[in-house]
C-alpha atoms as a PDB file:
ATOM      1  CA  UNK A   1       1.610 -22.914  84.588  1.00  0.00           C
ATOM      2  CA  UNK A   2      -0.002 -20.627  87.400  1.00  0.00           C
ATOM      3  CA  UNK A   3       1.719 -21.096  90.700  1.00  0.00           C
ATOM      4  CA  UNK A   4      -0.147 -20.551  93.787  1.00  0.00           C
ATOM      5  CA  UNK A   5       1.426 -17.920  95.668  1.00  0.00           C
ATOM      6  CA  UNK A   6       1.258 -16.874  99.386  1.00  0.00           C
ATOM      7  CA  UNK A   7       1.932 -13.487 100.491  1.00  0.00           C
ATOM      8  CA  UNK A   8       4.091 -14.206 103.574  1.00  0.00           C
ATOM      9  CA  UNK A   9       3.910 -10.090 104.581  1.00  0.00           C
ATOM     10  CA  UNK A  10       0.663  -8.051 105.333  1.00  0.00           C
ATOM     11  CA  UNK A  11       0.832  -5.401 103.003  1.00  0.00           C
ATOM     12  CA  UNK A  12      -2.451  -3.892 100.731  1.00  0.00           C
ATOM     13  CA  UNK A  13      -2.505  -5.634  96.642  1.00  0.00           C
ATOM     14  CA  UNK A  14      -1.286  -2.790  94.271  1.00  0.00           C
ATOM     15  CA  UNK A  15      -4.464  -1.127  93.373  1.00  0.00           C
ATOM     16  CA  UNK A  16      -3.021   1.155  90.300  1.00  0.00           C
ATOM     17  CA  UNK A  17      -3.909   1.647  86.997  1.00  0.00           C
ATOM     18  CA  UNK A  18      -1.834  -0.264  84.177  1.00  0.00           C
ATOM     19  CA  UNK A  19      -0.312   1.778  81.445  1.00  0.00           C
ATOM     20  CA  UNK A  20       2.081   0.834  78.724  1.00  0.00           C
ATOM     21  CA  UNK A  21       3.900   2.923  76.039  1.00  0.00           C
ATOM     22  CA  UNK A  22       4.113   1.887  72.688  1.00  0.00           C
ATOM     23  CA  UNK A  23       7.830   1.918  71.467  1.00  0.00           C
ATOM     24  CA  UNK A  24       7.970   1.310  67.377  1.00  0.00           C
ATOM     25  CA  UNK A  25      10.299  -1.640  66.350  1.00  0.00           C
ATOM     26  CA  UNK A  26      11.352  -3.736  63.388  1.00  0.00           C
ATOM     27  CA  UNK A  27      10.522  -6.847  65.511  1.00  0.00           C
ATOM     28  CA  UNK A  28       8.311  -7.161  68.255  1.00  0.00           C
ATOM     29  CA  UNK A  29       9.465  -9.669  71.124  1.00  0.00           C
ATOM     30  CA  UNK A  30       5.983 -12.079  70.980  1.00  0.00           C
ATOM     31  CA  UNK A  31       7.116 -14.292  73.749  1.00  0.00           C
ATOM     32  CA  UNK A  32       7.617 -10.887  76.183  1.00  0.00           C
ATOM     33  CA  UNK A  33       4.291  -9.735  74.987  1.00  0.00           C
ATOM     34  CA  UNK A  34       2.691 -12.901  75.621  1.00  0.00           C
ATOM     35  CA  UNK A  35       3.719 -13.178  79.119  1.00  0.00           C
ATOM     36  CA  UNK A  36       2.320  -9.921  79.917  1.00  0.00           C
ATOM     37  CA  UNK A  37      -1.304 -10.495  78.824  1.00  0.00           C
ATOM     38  CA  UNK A  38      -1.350 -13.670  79.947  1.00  0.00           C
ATOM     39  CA  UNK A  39       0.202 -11.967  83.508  1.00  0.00           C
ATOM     40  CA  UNK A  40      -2.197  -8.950  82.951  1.00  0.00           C
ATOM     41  CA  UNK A  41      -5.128 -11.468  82.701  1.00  0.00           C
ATOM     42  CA  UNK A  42      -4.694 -14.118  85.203  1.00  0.00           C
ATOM     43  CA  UNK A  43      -4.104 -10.651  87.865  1.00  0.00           C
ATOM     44  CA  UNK A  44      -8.005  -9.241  86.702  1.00  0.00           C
ATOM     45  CA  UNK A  45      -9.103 -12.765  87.027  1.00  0.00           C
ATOM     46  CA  UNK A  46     -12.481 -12.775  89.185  1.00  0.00           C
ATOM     47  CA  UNK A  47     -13.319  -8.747  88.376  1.00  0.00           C
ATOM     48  CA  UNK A  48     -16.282  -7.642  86.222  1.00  0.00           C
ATOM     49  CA  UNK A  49     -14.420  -6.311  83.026  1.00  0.00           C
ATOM     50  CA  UNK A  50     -13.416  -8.332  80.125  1.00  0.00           C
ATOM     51  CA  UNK A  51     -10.224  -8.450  81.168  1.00  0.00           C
ATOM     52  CA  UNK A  52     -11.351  -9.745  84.204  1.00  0.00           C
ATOM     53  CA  UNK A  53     -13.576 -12.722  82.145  1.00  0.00           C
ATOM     54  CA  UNK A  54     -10.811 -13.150  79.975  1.00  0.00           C
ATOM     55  CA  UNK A  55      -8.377 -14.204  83.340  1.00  0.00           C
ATOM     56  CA  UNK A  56     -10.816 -16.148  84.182  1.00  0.00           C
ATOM     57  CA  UNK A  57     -11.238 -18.590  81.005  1.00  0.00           C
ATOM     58  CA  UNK A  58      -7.584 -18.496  80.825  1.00  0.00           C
ATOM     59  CA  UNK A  59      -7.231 -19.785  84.354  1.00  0.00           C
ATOM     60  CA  UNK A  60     -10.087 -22.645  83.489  1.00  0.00           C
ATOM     61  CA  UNK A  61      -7.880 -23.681  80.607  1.00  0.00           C
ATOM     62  CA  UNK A  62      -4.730 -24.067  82.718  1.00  0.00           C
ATOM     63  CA  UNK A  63      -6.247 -25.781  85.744  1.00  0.00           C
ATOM     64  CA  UNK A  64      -7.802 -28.402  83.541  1.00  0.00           C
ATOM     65  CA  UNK A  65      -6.961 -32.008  83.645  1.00  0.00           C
ATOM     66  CA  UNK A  66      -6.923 -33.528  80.689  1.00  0.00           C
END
């Protein structure tokens, strides 16, 4: 679940550029990969790109009550 976090220090948000490498494997580690997207999604929450849209259905379907 998404925990709300508050930035106790003044500092400007990390306004890079992502980029990943691709490293071939036998096995892929799903849960790592997982975590990222789902970290990579809820961060572009709120933005115009469909990254952004996607973070923001995601964080609809975890702040549900159901």
């Amino acid at each position: 679940m998404v925990r709300n976090y508050e930035r106790k220090t003044t500092r400007p948000p990390a306004d890079r550029n992502l980029r990943v490498t691709f490293t071939r494997r036998e096995q892929i580690d799903v849960e790592k990969v997982a975590e990222v997207l789902i970290r990579v999604a809820l961060r572009e929450a709120g933005t115009a790109s469909a990254v952004g849209h996607a973070g923001d259905r995601l964080r609809a379907l975890l702040g549900s009550q159901r």
